[in-house]
N, C-alpha and C. Protein backbone atom coordinates (compact mmCIF):
# COMPACT_ATOMS: atom_id res chain seq x y z
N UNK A 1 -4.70 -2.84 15.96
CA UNK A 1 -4.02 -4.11 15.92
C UNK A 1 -3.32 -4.30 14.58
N UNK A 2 -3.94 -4.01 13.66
CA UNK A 2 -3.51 -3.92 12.26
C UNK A 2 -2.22 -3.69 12.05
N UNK A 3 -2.24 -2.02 12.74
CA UNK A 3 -0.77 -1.14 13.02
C UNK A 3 -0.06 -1.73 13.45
N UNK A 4 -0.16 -2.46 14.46
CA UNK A 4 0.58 -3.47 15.16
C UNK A 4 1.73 -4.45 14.84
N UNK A 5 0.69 -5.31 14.34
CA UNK A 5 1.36 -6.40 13.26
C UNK A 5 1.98 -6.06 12.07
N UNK A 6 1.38 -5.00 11.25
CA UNK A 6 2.21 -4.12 10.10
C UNK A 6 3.48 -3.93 10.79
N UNK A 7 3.68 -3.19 11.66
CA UNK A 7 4.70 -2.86 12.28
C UNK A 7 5.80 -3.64 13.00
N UNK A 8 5.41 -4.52 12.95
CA UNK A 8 6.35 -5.70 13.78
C UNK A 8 7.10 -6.13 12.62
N UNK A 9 5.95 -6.82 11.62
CA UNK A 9 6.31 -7.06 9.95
C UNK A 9 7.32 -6.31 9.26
N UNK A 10 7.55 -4.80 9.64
CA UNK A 10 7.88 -4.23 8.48
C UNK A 10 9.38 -3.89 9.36
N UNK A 11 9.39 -4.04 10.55
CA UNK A 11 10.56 -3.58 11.46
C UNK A 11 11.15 -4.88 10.82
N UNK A 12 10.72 -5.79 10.88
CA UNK A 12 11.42 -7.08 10.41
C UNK A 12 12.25 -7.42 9.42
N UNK A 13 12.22 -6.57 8.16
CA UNK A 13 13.07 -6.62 7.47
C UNK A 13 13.54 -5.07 6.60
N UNK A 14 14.83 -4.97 7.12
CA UNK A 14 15.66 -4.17 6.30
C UNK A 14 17.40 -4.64 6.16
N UNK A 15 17.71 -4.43 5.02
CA UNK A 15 19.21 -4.47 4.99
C UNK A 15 19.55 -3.71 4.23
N UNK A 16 20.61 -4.63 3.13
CA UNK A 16 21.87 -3.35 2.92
C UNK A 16 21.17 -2.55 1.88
N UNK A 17 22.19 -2.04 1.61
CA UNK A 17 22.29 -0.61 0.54
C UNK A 17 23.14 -1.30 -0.65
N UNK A 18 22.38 -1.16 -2.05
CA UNK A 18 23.35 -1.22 -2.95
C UNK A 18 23.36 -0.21 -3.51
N UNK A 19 24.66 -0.25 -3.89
CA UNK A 19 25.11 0.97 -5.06
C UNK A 19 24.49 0.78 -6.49
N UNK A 20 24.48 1.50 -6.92
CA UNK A 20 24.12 1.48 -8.41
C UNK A 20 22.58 1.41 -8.74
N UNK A 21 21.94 1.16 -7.89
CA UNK A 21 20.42 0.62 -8.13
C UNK A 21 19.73 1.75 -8.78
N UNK A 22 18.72 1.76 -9.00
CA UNK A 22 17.71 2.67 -9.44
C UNK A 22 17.15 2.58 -10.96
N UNK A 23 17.08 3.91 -11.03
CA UNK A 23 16.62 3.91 -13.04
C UNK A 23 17.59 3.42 -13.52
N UNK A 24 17.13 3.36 -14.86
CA UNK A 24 17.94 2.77 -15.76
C UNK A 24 17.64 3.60 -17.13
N UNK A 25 18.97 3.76 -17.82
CA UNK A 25 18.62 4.10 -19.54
C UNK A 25 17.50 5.54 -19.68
N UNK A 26 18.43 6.78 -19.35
CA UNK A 26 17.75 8.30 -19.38
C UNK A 26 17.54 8.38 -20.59
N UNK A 27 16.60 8.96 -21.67
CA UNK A 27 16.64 9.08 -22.97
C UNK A 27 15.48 10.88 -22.93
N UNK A 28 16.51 11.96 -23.09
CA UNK A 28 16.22 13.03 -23.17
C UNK A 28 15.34 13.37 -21.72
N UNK A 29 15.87 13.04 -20.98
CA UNK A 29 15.63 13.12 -19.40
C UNK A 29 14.94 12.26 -18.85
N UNK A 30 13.95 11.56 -19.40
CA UNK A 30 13.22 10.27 -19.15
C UNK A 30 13.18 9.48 -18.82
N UNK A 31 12.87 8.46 -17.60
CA UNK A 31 13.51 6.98 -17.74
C UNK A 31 12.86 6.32 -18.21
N UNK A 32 13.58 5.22 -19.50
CA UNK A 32 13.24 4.31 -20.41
C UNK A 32 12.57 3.18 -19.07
N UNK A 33 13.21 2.69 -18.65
CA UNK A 33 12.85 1.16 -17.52
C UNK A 33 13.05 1.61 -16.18
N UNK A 34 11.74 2.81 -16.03
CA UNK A 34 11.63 3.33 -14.45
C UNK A 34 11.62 2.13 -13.60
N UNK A 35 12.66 1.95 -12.35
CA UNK A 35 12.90 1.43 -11.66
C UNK A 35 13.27 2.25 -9.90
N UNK A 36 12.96 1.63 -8.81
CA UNK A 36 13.10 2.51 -7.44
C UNK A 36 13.97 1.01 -6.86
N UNK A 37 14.69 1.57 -6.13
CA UNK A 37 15.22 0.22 -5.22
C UNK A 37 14.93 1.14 -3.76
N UNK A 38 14.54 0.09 -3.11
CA UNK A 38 13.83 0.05 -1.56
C UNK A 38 15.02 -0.35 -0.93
N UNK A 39 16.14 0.76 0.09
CA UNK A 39 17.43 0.30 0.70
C UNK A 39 17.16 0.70 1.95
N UNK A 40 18.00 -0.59 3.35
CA UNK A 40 18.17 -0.19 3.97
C UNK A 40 19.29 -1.28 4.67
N UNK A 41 19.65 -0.76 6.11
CA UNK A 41 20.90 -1.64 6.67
C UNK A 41 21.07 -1.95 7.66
N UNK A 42 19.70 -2.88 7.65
CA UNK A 42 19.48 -3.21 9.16
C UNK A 42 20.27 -4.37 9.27
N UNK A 43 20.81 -4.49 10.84
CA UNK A 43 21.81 -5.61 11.15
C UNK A 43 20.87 -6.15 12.02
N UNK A 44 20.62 -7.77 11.40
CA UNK A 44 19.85 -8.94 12.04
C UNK A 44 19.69 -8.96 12.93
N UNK A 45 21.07 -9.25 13.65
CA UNK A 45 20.79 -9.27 15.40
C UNK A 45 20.12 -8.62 15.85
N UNK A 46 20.34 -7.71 16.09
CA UNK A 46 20.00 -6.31 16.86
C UNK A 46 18.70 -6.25 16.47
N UNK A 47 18.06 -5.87 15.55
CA UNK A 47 16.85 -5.40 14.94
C UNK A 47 15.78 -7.14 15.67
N UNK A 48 16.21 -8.35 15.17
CA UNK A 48 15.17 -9.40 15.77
C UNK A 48 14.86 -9.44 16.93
N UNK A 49 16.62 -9.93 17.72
CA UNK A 49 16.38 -9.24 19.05
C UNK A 49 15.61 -8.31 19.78
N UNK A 50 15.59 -7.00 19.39
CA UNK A 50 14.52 -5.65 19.71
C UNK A 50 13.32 -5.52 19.47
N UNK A 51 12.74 -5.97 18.52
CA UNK A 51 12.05 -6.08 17.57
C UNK A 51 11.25 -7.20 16.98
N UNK A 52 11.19 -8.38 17.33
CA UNK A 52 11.42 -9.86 17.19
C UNK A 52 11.78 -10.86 16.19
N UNK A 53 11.73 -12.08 16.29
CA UNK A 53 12.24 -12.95 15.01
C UNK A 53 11.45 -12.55 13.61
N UNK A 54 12.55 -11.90 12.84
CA UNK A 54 11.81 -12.14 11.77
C UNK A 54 11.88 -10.54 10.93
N UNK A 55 11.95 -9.65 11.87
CA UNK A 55 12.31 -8.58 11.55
C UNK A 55 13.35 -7.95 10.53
N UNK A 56 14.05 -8.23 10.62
CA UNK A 56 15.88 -8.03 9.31
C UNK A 56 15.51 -9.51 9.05
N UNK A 57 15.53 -9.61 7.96
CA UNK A 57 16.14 -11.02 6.86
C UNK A 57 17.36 -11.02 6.34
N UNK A 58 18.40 -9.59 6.52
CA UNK A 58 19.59 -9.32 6.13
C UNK A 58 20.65 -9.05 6.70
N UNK A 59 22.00 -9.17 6.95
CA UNK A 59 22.84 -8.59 8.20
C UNK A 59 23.59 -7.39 7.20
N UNK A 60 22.68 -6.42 7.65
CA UNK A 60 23.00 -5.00 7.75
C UNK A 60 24.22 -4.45 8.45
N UNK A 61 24.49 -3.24 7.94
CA UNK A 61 25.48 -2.52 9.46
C UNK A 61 25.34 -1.47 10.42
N UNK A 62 23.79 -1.66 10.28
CA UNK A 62 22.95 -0.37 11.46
C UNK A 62 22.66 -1.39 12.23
N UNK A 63 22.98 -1.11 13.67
CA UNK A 63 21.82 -1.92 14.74
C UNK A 63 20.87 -1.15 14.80
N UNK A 64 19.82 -1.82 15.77
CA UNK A 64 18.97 -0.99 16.20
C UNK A 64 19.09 0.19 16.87
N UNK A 65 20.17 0.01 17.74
CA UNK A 65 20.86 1.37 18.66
C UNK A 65 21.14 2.48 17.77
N UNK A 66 21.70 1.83 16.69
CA UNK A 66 22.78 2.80 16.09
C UNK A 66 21.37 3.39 15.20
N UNK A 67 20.43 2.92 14.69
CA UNK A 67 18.84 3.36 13.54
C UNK A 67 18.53 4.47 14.81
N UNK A 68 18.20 3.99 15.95
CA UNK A 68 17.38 4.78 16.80
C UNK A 68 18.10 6.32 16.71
N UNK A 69 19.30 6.33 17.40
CA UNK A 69 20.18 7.33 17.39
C UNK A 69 20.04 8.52 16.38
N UNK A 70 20.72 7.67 15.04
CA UNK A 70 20.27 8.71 13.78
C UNK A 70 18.63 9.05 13.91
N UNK A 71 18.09 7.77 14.04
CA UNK A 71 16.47 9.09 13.84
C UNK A 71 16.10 10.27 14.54
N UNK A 72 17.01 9.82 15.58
CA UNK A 72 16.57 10.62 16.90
C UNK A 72 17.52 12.06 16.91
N UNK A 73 18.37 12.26 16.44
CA UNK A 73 18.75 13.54 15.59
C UNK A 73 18.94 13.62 14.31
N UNK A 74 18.57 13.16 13.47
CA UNK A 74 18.30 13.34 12.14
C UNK A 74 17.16 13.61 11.39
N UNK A 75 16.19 12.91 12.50
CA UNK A 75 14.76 12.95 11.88
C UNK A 75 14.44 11.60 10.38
N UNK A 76 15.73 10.94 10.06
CA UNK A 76 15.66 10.27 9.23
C UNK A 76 17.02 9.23 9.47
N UNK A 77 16.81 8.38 8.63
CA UNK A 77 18.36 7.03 8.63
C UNK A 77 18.27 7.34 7.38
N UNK A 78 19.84 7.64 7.12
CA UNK A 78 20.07 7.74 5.95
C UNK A 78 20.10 6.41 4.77
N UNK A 79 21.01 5.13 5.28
CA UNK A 79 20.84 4.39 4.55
C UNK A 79 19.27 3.26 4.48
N UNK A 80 17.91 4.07 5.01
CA UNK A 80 16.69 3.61 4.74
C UNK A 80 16.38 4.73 3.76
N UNK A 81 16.07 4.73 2.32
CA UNK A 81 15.82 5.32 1.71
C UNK A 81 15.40 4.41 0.14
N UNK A 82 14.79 5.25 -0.96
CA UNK A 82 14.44 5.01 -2.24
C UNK A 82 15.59 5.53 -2.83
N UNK A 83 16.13 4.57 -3.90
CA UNK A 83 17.24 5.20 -4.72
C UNK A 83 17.01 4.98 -6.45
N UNK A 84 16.33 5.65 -7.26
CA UNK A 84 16.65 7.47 -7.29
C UNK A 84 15.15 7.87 -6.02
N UNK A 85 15.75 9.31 -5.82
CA UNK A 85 14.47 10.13 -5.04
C UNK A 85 13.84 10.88 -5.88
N UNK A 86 14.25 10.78 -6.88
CA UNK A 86 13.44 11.32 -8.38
C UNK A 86 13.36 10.97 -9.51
N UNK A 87 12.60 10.93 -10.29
CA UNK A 87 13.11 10.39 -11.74
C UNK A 87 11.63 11.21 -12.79
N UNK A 88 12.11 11.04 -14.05
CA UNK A 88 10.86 11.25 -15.24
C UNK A 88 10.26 10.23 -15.64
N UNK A 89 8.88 10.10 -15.54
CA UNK A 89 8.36 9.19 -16.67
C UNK A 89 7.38 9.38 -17.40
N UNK A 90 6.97 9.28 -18.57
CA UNK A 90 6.02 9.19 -19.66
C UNK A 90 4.68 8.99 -18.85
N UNK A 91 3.59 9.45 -19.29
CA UNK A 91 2.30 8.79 -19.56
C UNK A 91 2.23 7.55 -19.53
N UNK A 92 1.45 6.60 -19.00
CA UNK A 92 1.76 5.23 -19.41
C UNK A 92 2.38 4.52 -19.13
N UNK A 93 3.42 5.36 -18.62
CA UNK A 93 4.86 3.79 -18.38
C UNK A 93 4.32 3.87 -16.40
N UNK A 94 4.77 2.36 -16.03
CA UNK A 94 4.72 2.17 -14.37
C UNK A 94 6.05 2.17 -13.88
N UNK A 95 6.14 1.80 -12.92
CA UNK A 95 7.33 1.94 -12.22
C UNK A 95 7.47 0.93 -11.05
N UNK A 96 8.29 0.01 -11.46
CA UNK A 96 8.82 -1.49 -10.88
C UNK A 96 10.01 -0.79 -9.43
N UNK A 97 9.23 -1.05 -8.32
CA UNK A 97 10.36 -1.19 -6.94
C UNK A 97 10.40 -2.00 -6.30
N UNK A 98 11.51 -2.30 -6.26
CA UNK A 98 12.19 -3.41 -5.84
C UNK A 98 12.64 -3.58 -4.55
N UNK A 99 12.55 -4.28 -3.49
CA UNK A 99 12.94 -4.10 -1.95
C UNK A 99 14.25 -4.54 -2.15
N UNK A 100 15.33 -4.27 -1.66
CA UNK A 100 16.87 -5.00 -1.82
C UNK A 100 17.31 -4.76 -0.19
N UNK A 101 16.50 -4.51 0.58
CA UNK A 101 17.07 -4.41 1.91
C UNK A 101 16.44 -5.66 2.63
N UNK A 102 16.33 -4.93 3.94
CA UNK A 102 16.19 -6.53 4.91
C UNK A 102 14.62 -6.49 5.39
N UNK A 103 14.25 -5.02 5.43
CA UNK A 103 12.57 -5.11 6.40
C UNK A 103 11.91 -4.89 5.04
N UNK A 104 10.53 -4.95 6.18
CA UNK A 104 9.33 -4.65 4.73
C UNK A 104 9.66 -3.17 4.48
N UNK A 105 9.17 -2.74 3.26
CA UNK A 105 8.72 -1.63 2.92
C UNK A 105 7.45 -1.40 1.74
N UNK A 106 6.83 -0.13 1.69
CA UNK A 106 6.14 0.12 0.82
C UNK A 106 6.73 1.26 -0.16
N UNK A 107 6.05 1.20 -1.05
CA UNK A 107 5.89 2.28 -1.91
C UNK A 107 4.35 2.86 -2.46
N UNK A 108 4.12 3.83 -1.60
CA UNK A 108 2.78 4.34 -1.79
C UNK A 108 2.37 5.58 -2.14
N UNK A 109 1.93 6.12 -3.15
CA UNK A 109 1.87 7.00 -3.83
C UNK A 109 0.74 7.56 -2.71
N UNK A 110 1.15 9.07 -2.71
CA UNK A 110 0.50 10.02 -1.53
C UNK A 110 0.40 10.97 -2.44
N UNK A 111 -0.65 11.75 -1.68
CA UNK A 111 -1.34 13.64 -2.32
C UNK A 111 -0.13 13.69 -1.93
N UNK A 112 0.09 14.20 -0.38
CA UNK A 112 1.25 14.98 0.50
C UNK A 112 1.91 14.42 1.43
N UNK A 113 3.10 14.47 1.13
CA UNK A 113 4.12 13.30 2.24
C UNK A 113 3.59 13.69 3.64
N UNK A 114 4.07 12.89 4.56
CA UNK A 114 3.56 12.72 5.62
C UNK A 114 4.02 11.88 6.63
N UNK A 115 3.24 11.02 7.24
CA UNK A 115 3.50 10.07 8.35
C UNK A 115 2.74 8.54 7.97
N UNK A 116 3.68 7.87 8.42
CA UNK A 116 3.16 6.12 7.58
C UNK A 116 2.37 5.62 8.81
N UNK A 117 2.37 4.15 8.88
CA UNK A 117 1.45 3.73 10.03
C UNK A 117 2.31 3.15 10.88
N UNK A 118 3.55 3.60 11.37
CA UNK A 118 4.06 3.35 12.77
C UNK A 118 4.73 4.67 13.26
N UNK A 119 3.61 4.86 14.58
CA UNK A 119 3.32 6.29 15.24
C UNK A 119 5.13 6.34 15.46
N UNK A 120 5.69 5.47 16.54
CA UNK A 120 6.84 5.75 17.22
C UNK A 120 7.93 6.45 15.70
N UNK A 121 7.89 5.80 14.88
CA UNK A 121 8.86 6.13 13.36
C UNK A 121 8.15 7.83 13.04
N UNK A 122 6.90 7.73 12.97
CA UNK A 122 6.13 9.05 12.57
C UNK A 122 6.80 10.18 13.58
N UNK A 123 6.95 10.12 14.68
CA UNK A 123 7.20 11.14 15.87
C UNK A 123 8.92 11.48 16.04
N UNK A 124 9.66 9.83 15.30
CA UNK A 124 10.57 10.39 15.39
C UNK A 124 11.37 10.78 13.95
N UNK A 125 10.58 11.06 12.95
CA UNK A 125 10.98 11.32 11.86
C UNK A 125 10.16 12.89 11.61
N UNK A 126 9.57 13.20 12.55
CA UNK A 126 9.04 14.58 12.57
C UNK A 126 7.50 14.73 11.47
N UNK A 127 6.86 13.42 11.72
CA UNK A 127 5.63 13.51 10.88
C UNK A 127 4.83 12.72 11.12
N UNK A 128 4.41 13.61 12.43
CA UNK A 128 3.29 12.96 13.56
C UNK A 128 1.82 12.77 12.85
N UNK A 129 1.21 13.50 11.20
CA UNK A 129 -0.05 13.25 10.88
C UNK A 129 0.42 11.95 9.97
N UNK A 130 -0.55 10.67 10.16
CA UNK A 130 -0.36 9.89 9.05
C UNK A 130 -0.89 10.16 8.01
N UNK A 131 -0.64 9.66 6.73
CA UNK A 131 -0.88 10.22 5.82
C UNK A 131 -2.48 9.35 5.55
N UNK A 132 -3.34 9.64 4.07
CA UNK A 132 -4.63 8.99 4.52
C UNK A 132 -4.07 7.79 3.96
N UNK A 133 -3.80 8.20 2.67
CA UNK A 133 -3.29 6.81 2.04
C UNK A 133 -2.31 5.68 2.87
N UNK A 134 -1.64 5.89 3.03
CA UNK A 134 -0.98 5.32 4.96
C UNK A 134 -1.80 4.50 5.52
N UNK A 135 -2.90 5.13 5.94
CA UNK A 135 -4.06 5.22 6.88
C UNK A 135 -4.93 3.71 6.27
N UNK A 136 -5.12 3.67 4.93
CA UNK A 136 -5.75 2.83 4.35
C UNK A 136 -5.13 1.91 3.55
N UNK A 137 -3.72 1.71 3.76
CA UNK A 137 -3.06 0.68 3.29
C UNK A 137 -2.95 -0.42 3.89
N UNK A 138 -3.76 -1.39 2.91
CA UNK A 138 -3.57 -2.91 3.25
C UNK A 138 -1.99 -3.72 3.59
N UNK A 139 -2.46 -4.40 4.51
CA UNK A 139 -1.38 -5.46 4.77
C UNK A 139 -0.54 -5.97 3.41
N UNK A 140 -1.44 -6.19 2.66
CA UNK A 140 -0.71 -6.83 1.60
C UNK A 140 0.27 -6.10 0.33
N UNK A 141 0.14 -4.67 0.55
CA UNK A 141 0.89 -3.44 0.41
C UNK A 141 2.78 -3.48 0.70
N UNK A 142 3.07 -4.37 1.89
CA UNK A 142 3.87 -4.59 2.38
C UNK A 142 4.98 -5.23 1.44
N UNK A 143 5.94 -4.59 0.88
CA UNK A 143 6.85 -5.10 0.02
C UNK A 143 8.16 -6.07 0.47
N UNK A 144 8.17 -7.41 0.78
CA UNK A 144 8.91 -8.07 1.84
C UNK A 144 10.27 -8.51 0.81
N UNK A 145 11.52 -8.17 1.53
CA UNK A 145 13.14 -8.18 1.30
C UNK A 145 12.99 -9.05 -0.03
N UNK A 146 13.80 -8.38 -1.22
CA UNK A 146 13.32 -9.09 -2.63
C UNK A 146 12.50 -9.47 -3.85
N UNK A 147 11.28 -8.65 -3.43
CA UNK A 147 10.40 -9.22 -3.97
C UNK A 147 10.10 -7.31 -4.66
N UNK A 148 9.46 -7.47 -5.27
CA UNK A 148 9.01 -6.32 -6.36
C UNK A 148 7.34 -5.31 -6.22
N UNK A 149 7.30 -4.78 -6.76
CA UNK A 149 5.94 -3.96 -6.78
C UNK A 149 6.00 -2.93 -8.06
N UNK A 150 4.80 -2.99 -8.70
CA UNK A 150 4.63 -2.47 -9.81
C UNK A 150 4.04 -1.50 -9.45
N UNK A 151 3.83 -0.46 -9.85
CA UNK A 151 2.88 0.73 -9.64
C UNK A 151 1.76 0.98 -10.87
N UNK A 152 0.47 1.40 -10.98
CA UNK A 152 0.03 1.23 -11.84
C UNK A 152 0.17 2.57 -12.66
N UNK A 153 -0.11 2.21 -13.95
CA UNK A 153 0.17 3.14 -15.20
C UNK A 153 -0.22 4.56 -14.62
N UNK A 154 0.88 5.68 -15.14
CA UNK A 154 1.12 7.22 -14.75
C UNK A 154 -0.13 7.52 -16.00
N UNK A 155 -1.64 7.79 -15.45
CA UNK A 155 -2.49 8.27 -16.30
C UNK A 155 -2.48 9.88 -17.19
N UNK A 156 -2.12 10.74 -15.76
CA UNK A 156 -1.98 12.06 -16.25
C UNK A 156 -0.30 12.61 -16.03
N UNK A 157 0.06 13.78 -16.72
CA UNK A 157 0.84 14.83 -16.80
C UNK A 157 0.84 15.39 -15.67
N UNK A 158 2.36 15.56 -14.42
CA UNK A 158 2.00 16.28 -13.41
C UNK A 158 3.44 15.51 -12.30
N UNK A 159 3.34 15.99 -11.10
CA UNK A 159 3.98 15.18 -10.24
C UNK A 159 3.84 14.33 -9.20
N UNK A 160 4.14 13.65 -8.92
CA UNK A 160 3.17 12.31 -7.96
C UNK A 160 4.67 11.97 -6.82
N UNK A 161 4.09 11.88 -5.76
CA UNK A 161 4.72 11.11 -4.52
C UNK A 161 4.09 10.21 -4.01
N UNK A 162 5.58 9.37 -3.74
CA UNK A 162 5.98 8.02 -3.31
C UNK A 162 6.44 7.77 -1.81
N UNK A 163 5.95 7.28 -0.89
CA UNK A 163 6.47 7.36 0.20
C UNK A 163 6.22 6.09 1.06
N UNK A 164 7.32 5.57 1.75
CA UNK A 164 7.26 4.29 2.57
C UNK A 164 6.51 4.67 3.87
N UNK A 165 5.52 3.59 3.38
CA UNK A 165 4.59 3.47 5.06
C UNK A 165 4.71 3.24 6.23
N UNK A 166 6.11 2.85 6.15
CA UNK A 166 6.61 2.51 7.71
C UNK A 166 7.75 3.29 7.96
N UNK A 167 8.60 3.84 7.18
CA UNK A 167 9.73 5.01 7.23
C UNK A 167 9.35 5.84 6.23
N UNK A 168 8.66 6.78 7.16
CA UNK A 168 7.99 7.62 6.17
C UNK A 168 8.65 8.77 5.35
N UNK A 169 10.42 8.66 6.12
CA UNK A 169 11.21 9.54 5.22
C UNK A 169 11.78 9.15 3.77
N UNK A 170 11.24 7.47 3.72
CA UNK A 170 11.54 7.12 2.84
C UNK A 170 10.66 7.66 1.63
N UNK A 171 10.90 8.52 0.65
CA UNK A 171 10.17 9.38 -0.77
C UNK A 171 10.88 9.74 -1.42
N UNK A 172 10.11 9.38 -2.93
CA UNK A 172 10.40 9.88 -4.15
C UNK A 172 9.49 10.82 -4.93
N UNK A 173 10.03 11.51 -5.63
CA UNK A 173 9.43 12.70 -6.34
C UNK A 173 8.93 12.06 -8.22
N UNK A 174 7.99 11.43 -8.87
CA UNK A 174 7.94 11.10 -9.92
C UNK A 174 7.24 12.38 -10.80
N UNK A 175 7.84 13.26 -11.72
CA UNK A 175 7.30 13.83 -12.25
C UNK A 175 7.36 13.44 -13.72
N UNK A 176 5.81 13.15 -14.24
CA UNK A 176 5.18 12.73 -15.45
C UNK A 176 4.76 13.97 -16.34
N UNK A 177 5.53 12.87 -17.64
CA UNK A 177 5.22 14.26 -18.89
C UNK A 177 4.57 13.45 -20.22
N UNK A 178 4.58 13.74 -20.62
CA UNK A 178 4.38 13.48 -22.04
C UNK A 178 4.49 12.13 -22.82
């Protein structure tokens, strides 16, 4: 049931895509004010309609027809994605993402990318195991159109993935140094 309602929730809001978003201020490859923007372009109608009230908070220019389609030979929607899909950061520093689209999304740091907690998205994005972390993400995980999420401090040296729980093609690559 959980899955359920997550899923209704998170179909609920996606929109547009901005340009420019992401890190900010590289200093010898690094980002000074690690930042992720959470994009996507879901068009209201279509997506509430299908999906129910409440779903897109944004008028996007994907319908639902047109999301299904691309997943369904792509294995992914392109404009649902994290922008950067990579970046550097220090020891210490976190990393602020920001939702700027219309549905929920997460940002959840995983061992190994995978599959989020809506099976139908998992099967048609070609990543039928959910992931565990997926698996055990709270409701309140759910990053809703606008609003922010901090990640907590990069303890060790190494590389860490990021991946949306409900479009699970949505990932970033954070590799931590020094």
């Amino acid at each position: 049931m959980r899955h359920a309602h997550i899923a209704i929730a998170i179909m609920i809001s996606s929109s547009l895509v901005v340009a420019g978003c992401g890190s900010s201020d590289d200093v010898n490859g690094v980002t000074v004010n690690p930042t992720v923007s959470m994009l996507d372009q879901c068009d209201s109608a279509s997506f509430n309609a299908g999906l129910g009230a409440g779903t897109c908070t944004r008028a996007g220019g994907i319908t639902l027809s047109q999301f299904n389609s691309e997943l369904a030979a792509n294995h992914s929607v392109a404009e649902w994605m994290f922008s950067p899909t990579a970046l550097t950061i220090h020891v210490g520093q976190s990393i602020q993402a920001t939702n700027m689209g219309g549905e929920g999304h997460t940002f959840t740091r995983v061992a190994e990318f995978g599959g989020g907690i809506v099976p139908a998205l998992n099967s048609g994005s070609g990543n039928p195991v959910e992931t565990s972390e997926c698996a055990q993400l709270p409701s309140s995980a759910i990053v809703h159109p606008g609003a922010t999420f901090t990640t907590d401090a990069a303890t060790t040296v190494g590389v860490q993935h990021y991946q949306c729980c409900i479009h699970p093609w949505m990932r970033a690559t954070v590799t931590v140094v020094q």
